[in-house]
N, C-alpha and C. Protein backbone atom coordinates (compact mmCIF):
# COMPACT_ATOMS: atom_id res chain seq x y z
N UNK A 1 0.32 -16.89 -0.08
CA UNK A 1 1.36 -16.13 0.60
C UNK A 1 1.47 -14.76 -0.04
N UNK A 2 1.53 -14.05 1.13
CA UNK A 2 1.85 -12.15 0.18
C UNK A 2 3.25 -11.83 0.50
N UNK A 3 4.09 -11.01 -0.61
CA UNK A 3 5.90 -10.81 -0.45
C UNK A 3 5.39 -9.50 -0.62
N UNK A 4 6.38 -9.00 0.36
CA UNK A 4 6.64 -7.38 0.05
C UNK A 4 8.31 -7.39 0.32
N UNK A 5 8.89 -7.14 -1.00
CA UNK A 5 10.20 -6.56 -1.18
C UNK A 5 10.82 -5.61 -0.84
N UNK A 6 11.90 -5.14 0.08
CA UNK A 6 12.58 -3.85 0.22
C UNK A 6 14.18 -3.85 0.25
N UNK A 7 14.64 -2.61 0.18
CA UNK A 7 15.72 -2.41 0.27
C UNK A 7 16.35 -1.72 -0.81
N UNK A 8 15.67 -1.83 -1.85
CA UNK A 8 16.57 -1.04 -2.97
C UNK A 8 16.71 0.23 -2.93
N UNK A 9 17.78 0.97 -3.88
CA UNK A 9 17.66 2.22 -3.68
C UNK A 9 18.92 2.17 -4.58
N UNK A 10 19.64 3.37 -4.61
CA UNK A 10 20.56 4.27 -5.39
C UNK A 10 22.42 3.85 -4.78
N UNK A 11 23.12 2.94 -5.56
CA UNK A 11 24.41 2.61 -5.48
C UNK A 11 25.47 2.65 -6.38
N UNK A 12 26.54 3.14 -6.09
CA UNK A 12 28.04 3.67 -6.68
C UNK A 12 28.14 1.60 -7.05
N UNK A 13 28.70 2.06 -8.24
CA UNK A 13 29.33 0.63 -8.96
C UNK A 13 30.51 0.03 -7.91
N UNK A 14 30.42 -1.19 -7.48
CA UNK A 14 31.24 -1.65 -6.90
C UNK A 14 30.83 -2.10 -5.52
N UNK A 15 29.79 -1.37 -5.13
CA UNK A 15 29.13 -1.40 -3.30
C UNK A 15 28.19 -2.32 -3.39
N UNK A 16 27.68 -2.26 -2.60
CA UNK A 16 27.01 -3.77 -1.96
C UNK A 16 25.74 -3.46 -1.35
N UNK A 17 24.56 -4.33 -1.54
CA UNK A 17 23.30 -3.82 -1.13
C UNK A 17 22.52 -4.60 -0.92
N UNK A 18 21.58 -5.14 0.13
CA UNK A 18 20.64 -6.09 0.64
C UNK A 18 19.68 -6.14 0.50
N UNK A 19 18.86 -7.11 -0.34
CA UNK A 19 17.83 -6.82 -0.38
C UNK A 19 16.66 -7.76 0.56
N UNK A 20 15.58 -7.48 0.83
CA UNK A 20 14.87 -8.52 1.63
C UNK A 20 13.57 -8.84 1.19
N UNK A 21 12.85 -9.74 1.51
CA UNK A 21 11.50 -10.27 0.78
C UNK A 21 10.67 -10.46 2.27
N UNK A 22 9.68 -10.09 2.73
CA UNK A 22 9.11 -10.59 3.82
C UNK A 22 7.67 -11.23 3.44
N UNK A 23 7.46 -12.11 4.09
CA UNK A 23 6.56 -13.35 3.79
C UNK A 23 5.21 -13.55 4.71
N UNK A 24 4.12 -13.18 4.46
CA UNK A 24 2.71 -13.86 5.41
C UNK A 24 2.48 -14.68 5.30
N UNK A 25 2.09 -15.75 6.29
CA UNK A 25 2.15 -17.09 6.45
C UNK A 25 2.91 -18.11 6.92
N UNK A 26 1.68 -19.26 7.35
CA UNK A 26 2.31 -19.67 8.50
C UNK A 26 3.48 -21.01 7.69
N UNK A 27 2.53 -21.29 6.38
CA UNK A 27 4.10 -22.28 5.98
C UNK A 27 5.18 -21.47 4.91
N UNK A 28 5.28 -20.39 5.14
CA UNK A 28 6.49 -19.76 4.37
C UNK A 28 7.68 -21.05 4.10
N UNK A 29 8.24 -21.87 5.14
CA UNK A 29 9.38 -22.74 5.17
C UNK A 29 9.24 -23.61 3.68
N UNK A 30 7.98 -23.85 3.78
CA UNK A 30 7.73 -24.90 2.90
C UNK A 30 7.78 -24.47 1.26
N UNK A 31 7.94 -23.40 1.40
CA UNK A 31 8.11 -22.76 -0.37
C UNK A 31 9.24 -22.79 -0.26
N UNK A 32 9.36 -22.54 -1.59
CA UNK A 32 10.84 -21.99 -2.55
C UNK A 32 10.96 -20.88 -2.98
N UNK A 33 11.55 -20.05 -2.74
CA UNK A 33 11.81 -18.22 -3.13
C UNK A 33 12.66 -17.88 -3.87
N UNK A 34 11.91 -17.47 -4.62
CA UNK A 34 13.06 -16.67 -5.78
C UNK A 34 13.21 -15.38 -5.82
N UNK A 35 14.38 -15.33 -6.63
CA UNK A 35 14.54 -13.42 -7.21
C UNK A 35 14.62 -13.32 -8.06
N UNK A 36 14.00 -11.96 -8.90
CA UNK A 36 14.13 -11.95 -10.49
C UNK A 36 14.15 -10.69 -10.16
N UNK A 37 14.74 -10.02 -11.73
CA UNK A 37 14.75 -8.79 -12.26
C UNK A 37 14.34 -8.33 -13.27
N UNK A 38 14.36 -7.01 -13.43
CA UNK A 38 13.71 -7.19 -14.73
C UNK A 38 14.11 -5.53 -15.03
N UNK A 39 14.84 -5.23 -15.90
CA UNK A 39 15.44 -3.95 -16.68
C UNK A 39 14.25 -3.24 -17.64
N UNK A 40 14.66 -1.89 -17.69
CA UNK A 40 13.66 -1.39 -18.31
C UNK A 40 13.45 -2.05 -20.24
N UNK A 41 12.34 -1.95 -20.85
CA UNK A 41 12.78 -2.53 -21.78
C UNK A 41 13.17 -4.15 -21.97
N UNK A 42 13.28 -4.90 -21.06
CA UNK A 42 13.98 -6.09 -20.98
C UNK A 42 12.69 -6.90 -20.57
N UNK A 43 12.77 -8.27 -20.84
CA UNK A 43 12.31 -9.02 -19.92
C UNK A 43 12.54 -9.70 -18.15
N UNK A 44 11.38 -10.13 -17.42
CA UNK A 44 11.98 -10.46 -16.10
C UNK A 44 12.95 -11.61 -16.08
N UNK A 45 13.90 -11.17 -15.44
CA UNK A 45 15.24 -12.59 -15.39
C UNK A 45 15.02 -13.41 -14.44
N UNK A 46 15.65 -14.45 -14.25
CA UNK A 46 16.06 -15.40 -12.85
C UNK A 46 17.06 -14.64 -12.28
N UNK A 47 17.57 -14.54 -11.24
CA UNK A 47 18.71 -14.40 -10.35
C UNK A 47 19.27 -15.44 -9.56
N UNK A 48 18.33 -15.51 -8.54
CA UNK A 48 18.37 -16.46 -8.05
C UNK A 48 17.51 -17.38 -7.01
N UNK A 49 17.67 -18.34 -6.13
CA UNK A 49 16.47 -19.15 -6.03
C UNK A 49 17.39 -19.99 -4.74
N UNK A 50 16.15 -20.29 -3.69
CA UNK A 50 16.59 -21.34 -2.76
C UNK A 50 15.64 -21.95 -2.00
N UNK A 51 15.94 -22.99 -1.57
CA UNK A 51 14.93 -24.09 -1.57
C UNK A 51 14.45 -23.58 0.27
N UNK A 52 13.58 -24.88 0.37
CA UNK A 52 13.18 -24.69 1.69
C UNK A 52 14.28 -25.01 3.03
N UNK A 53 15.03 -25.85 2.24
CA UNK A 53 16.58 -26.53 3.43
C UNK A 53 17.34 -25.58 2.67
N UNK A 54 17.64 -24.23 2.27
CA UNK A 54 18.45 -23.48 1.90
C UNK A 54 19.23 -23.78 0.58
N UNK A 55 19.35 -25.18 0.16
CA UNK A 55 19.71 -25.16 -1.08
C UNK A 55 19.98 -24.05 -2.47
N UNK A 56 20.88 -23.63 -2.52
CA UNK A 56 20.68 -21.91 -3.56
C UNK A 56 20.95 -22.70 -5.12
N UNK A 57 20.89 -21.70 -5.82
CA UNK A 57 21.24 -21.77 -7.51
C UNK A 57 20.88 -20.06 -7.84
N UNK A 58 22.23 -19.98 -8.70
CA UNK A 58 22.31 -18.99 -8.88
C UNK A 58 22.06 -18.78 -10.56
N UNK A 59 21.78 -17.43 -11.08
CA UNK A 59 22.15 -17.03 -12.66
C UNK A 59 23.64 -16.86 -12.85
N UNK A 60 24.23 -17.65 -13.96
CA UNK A 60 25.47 -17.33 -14.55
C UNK A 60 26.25 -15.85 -14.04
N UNK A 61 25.11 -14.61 -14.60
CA UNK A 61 25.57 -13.55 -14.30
C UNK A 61 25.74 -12.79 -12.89
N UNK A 62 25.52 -13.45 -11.86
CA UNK A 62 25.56 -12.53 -10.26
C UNK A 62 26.36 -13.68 -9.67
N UNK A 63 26.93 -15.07 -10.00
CA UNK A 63 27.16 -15.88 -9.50
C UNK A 63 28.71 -15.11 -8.79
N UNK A 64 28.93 -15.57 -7.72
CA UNK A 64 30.44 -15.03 -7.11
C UNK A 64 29.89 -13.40 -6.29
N UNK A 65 28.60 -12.58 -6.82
CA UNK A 65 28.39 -11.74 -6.58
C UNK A 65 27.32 -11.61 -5.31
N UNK A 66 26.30 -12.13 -5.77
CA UNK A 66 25.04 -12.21 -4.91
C UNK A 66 24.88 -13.38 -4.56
N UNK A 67 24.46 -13.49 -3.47
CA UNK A 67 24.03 -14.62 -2.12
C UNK A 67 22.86 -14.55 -2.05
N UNK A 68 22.17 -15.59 -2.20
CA UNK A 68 20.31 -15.48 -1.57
C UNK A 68 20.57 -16.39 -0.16
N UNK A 69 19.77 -16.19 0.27
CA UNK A 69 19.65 -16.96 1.91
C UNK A 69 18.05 -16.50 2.49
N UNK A 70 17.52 -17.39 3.55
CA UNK A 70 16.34 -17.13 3.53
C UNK A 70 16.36 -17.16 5.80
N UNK A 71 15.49 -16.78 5.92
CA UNK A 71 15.52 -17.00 7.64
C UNK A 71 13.64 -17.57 7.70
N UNK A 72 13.54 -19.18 7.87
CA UNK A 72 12.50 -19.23 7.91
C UNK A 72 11.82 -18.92 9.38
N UNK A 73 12.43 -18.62 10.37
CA UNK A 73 11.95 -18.24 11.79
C UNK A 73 11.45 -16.70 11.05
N UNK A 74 12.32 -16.29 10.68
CA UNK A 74 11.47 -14.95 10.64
C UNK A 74 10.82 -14.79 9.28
N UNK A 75 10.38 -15.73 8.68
CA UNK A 75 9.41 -15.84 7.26
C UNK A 75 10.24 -14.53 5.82
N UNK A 76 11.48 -14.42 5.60
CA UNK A 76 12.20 -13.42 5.01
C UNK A 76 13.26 -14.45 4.38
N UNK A 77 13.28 -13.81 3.23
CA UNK A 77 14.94 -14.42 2.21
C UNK A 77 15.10 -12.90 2.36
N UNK A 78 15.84 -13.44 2.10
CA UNK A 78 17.39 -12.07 1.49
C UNK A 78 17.97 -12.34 0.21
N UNK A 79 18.37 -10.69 -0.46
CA UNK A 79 19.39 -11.29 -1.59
C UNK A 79 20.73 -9.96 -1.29
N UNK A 80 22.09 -10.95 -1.31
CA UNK A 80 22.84 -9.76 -0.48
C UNK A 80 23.57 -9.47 -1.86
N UNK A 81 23.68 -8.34 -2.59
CA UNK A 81 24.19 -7.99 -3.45
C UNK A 81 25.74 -7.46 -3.35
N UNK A 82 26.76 -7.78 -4.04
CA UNK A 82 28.42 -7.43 -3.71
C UNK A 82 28.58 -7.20 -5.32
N UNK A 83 29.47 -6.20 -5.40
CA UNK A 83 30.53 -5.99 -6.55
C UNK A 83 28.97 -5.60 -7.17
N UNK A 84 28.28 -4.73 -7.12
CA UNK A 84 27.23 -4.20 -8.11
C UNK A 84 28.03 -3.45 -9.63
N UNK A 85 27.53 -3.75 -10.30
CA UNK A 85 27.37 -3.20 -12.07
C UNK A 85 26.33 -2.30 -12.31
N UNK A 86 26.47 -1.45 -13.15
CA UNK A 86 25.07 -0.92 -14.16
C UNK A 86 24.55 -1.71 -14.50
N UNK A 87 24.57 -2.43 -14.87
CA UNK A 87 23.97 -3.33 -15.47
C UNK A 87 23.48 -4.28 -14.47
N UNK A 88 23.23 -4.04 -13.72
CA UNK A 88 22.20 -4.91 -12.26
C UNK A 88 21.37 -3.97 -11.77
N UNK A 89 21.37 -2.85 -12.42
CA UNK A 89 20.34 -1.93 -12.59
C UNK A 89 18.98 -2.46 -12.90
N UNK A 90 18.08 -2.79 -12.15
CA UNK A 90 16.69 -3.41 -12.64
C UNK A 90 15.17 -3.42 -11.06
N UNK A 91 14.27 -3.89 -11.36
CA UNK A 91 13.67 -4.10 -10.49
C UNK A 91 13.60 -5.12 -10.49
N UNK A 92 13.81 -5.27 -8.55
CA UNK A 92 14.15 -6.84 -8.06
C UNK A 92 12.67 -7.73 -7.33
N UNK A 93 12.62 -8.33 -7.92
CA UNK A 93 11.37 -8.92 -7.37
C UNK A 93 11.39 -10.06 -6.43
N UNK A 94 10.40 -10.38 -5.71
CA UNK A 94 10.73 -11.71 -5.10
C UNK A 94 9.97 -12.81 -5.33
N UNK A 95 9.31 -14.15 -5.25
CA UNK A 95 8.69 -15.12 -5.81
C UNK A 95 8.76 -16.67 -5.12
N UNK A 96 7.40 -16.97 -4.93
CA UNK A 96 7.21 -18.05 -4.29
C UNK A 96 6.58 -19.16 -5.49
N UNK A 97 7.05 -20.52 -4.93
CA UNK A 97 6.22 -21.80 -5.27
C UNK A 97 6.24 -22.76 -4.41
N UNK A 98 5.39 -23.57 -4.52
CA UNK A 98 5.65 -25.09 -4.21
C UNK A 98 6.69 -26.06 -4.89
N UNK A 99 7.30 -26.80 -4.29
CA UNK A 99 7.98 -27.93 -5.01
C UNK A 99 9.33 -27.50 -5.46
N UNK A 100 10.08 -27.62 -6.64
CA UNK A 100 11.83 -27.89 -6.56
C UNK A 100 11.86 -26.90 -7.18
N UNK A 101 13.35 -26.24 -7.49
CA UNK A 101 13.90 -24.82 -7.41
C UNK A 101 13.12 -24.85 -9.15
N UNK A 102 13.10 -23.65 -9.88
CA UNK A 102 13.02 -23.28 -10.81
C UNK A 102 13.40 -22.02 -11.27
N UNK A 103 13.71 -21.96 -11.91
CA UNK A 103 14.54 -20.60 -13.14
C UNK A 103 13.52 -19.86 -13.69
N UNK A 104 12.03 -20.56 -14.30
CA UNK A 104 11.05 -20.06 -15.22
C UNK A 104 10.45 -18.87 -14.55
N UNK A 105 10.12 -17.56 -14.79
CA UNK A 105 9.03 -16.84 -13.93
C UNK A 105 7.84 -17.47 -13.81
N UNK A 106 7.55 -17.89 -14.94
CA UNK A 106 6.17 -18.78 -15.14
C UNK A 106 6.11 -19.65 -14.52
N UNK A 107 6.87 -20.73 -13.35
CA UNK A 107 6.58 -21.44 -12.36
C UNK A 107 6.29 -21.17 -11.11
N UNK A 108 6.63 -19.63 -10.91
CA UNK A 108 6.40 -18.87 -9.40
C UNK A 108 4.77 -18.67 -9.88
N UNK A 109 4.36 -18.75 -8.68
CA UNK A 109 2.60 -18.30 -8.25
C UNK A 109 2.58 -16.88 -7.66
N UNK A 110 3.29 -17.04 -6.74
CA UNK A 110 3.32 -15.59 -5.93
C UNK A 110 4.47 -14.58 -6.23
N UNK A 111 4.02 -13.37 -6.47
CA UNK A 111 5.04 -11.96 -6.71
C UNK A 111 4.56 -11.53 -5.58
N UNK A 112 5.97 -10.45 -5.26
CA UNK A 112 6.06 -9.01 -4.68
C UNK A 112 6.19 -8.24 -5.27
N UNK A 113 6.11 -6.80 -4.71
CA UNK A 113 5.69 -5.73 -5.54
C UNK A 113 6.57 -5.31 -6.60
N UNK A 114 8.16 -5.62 -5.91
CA UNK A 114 9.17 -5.08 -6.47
C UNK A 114 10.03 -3.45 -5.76
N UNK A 115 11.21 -3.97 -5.74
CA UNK A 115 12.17 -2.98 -5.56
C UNK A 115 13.04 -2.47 -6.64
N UNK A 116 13.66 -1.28 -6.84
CA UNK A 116 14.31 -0.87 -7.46
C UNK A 116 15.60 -0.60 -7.08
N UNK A 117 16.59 -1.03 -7.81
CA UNK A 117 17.96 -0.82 -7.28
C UNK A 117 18.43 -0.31 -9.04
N UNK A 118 19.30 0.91 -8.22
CA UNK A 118 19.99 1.65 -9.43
C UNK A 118 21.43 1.57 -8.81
N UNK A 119 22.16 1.33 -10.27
CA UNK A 119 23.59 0.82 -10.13
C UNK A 119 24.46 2.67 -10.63
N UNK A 120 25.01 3.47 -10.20
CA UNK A 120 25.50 4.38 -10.58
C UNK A 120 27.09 3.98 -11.35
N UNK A 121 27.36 4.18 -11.87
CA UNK A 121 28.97 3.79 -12.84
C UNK A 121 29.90 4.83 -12.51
């Protein structure tokens, strides 16, 4: 499967921003998609993750904030970002596997290129 990520771009602390993952292939449904980030300097994080029946799990830190959701008719997750921080300042990636949700980067097979979302304070 190939992800190409979009949507990021330049946001005032507090606003809200969508991001999307679009998916080739015909069993997209059948994966599990994740989001990670990854700050300059930092390592890539989990965010968050949802199964093929929509099942989500979130990171501690965006929980209450960000929503993942996925549309398998149209082969795309989403990650809808609310109440943004500086500190969610990072590039957002997106990530496929087979089989049950996972947190590890090292269990995703497939990346996208990555988006950038800047948090202004």
């Amino acid at each position: 499967v190939q992800l190409q990520a979009s949507g990021g771009g330049l946001v005032q602390a507090g606003g809200p921003l969508r991001l999307s993952c679009a998916a080739s292939g015909q069993t997209f449904s059948r994966y599990v998609m994740g989001w990670f980030r990854q700050a300059p300097g930092k390592e890539r994080e989990f965010v968050a993750v949802v199964t093929w029946s929509g099942g989500t799990h979130s990171a501690d830190s965006v929980k209450g904030r960000f929503t993942i959701s996925r549309d398998n008719a149209k082969n795309k997750v989403y990650l809808q970002m609310n109440s943004l921080k500086p500190e969610d300042t990072a590039v957002y990636y997106c990530a496929a596997r087979w089989g049950s949700i996972a947190t590890t980067k090292g269990d995703y097979m497939y990346w996208g290129q990555g988006t950038l979302v800047t948090v202004s304070s």
